[in-house]
C-alpha atoms as a PDB file:
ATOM      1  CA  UNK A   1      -8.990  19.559 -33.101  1.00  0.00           C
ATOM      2  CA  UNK A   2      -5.490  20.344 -35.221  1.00  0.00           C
ATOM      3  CA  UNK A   3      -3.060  17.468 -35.497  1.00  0.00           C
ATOM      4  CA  UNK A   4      -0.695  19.605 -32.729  1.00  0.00           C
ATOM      5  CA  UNK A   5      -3.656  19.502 -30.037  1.00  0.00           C
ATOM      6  CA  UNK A   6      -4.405  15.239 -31.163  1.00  0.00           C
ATOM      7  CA  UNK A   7      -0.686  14.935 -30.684  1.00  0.00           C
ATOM      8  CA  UNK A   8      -0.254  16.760 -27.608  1.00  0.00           C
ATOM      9  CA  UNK A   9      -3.374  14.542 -26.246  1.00  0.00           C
ATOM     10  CA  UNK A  10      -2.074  11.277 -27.248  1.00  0.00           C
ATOM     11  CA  UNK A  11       1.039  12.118 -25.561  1.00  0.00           C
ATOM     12  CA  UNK A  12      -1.174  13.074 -22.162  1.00  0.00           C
ATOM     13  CA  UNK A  13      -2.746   9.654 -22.584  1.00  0.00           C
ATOM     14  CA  UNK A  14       0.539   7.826 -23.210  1.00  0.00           C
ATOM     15  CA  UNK A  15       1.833   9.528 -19.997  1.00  0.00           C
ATOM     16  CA  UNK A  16      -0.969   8.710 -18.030  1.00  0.00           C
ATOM     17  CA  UNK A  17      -1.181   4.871 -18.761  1.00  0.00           C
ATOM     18  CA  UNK A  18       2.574   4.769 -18.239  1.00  0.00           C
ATOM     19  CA  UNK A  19       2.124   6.585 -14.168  1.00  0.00           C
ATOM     20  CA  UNK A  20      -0.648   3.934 -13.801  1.00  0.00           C
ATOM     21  CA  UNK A  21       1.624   0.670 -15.130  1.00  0.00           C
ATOM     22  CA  UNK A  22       4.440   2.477 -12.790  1.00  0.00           C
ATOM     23  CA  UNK A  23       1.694   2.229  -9.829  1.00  0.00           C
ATOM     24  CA  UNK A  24       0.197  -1.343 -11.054  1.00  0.00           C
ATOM     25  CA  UNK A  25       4.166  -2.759 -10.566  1.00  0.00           C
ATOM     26  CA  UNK A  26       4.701  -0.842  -6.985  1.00  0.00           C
ATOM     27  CA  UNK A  27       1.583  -2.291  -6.106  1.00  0.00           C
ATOM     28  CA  UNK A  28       2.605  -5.912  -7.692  1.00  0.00           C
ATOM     29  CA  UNK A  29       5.112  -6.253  -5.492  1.00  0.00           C
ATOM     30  CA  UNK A  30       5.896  -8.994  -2.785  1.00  0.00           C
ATOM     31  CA  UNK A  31       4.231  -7.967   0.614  1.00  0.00           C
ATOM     32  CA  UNK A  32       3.448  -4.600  -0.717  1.00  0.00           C
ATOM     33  CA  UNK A  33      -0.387  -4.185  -0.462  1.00  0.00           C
ATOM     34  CA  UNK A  34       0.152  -5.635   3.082  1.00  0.00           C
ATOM     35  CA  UNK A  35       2.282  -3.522   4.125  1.00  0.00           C
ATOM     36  CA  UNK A  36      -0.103  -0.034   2.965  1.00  0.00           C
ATOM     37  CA  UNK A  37      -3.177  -2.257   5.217  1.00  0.00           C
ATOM     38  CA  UNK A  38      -1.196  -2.391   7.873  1.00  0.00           C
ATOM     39  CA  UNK A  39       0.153   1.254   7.768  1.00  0.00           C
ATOM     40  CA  UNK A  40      -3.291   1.959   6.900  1.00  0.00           C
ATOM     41  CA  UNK A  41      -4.499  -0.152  10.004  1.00  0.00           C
ATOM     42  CA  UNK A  42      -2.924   2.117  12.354  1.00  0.00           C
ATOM     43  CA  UNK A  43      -3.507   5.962  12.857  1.00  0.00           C
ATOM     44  CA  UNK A  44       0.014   6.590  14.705  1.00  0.00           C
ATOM     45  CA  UNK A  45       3.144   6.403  12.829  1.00  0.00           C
ATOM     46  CA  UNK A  46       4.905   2.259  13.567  1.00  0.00           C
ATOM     47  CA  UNK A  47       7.678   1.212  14.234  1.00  0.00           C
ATOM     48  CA  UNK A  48       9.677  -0.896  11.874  1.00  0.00           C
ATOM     49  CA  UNK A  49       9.495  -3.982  14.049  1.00  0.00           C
ATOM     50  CA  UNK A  50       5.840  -3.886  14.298  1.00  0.00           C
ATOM     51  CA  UNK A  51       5.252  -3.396  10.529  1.00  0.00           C
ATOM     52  CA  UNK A  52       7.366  -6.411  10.389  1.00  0.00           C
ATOM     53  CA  UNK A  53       5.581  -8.766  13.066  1.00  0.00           C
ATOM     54  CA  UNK A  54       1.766  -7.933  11.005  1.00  0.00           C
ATOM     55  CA  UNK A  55       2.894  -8.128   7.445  1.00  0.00           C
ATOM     56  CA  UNK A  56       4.993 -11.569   8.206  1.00  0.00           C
ATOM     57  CA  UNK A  57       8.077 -10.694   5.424  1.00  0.00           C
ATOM     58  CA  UNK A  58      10.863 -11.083   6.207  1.00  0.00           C
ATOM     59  CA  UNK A  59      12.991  -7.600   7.176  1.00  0.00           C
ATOM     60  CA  UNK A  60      14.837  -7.356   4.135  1.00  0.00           C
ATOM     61  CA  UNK A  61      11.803  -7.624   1.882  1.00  0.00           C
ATOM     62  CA  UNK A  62       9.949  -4.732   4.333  1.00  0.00           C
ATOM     63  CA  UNK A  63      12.675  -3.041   4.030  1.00  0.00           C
ATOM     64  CA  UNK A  64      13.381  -2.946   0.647  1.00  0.00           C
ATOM     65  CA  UNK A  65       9.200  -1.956  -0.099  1.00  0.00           C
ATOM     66  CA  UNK A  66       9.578   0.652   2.808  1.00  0.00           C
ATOM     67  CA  UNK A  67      12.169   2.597   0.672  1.00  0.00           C
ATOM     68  CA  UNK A  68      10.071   2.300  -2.409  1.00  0.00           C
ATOM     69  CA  UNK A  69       7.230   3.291  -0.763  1.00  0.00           C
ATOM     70  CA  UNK A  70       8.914   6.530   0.463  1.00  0.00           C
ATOM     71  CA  UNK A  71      11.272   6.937  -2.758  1.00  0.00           C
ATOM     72  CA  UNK A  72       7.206   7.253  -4.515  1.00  0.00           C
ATOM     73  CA  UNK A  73       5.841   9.535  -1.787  1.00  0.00           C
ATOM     74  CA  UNK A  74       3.474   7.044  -0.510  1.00  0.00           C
ATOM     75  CA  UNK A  75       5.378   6.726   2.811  1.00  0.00           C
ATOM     76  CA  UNK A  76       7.480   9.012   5.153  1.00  0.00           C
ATOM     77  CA  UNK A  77      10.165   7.740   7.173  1.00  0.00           C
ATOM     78  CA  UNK A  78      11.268   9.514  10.543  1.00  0.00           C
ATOM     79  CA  UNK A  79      14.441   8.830  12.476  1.00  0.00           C
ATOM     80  CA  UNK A  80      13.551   9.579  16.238  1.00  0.00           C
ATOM     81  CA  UNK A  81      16.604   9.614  18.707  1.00  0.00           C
ATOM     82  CA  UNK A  82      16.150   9.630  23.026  1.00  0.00           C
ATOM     83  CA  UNK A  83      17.408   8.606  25.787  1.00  0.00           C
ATOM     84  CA  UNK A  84      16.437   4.714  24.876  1.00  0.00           C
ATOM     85  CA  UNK A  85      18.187   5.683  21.183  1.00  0.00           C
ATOM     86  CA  UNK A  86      17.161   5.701  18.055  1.00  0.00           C
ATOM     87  CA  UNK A  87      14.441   4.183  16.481  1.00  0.00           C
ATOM     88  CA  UNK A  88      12.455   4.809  13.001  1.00  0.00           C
ATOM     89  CA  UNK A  89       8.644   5.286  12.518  1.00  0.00           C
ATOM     90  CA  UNK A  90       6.985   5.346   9.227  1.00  0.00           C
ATOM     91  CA  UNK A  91       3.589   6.462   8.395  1.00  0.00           C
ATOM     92  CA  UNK A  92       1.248   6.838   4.991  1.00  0.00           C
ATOM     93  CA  UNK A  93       1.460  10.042   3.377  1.00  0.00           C
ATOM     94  CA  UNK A  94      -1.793  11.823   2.343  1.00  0.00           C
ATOM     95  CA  UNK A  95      -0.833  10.242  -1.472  1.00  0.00           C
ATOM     96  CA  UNK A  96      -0.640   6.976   0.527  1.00  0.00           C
ATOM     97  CA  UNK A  97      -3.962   7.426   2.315  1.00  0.00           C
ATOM     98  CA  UNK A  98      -5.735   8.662  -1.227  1.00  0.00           C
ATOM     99  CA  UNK A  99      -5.053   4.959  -2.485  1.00  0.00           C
ATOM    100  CA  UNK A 100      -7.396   3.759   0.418  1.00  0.00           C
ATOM    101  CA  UNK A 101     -10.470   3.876  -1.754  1.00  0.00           C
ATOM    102  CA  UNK A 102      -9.088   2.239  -4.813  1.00  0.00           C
ATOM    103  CA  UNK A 103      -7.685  -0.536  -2.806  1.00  0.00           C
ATOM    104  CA  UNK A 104     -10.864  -1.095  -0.916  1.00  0.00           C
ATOM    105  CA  UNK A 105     -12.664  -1.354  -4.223  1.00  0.00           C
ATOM    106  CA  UNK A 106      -9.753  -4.099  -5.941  1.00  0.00           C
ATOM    107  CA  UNK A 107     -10.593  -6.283  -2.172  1.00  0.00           C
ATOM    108  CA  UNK A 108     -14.388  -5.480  -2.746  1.00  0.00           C
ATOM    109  CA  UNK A 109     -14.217  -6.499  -5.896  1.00  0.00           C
ATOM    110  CA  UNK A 110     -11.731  -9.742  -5.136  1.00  0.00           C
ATOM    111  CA  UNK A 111     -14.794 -10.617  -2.575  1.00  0.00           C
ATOM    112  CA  UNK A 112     -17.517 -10.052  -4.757  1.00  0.00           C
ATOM    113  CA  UNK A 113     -16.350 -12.760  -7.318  1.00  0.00           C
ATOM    114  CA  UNK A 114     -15.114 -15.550  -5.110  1.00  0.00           C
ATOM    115  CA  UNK A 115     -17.301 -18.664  -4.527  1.00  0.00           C
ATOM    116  CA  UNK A 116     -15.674 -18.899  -1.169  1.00  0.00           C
ATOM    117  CA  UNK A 117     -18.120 -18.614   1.773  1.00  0.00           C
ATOM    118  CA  UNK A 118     -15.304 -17.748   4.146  1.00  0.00           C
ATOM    119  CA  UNK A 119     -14.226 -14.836   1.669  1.00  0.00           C
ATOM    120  CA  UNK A 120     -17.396 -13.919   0.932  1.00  0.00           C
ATOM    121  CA  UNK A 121     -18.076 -13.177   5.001  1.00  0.00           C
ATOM    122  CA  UNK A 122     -14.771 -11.195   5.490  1.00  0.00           C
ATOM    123  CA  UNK A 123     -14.698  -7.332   5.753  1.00  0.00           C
ATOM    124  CA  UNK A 124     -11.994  -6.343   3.296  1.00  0.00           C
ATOM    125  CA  UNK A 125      -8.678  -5.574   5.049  1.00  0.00           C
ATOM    126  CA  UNK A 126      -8.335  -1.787   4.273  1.00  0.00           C
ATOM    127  CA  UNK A 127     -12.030  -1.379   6.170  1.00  0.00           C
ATOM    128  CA  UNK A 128     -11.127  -3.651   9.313  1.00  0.00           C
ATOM    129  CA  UNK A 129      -6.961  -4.970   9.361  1.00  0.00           C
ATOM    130  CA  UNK A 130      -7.279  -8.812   9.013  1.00  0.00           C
ATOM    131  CA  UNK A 131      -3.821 -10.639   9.993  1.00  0.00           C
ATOM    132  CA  UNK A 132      -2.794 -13.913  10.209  1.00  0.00           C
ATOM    133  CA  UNK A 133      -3.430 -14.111  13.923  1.00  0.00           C
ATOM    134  CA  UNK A 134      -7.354 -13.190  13.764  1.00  0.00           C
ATOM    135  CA  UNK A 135      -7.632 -15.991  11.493  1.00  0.00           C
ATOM    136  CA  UNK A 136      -6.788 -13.788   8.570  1.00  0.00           C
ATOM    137  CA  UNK A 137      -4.317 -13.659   5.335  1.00  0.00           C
ATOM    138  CA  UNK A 138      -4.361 -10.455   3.659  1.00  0.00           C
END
């Protein structure tokens, strides 16, 4: 390999780390993870009010993670108008349903390592939605 093609590489690889520390922050985020298992959770697009009620943030926070969930494709956002008005549904796109297997695996692996018996016996949230009312935190 020429010093062009070990440059060109390096740059690939400098790229790369930088997309995945962009991800790592998104992910970060307050309320964030809960919010993609609870979008996850449901196979029909949800209301903003519901999204609200199972991730327990308050609307401004949703909000704001909503928008930069959609502003990185993860989520789509649909303004629906009827007779009762309008209303706004979001749902995972397929980008946001391709993280399902590396989040499972950062809960499995969260579970695998805690000495907590109660942990330990949980399914992890993106397998079976665990809220606050079934007992659950997520």
């Amino acid at each position: 390999m020429d010093d062009a093609e070990s440059a060109e590489l390096d740059a690939l690889r400098t790229n790369l780390r930088d997309d995945v520390d962009h991800l790592l922050r998104l992910l970060s985020k307050s309320t964030m993870l809960h919010t993609l298992v609870v979008l996850k959770s449901d196979k029909e697009p949800m209301r903003f009010s519901e999204i609200e009620r199972r991730v327990e943030s308050s609307a401004t926070t949703l909000s704001r993670r909503l928008n930069e969930l959609e502003e990185n494709g993860l989520v789509t956002r649909k303004e629906i108008t009827d007779s009762q008005g309008t209303r706004v549904e979001y749902a995972l796109t397929n980008d946001g349903m391709a993280l399902r297997p590396s989040l499972e695996s950062m809960f499995e692996w969260v579970v695998h390592r805690s000495s907590n018996p109660s942990i330990q016996s949980l399914e992890t949230p993106c397998s079976t939605q665990v809220t606050a009312e079934d007992g659950g935190d997520i």
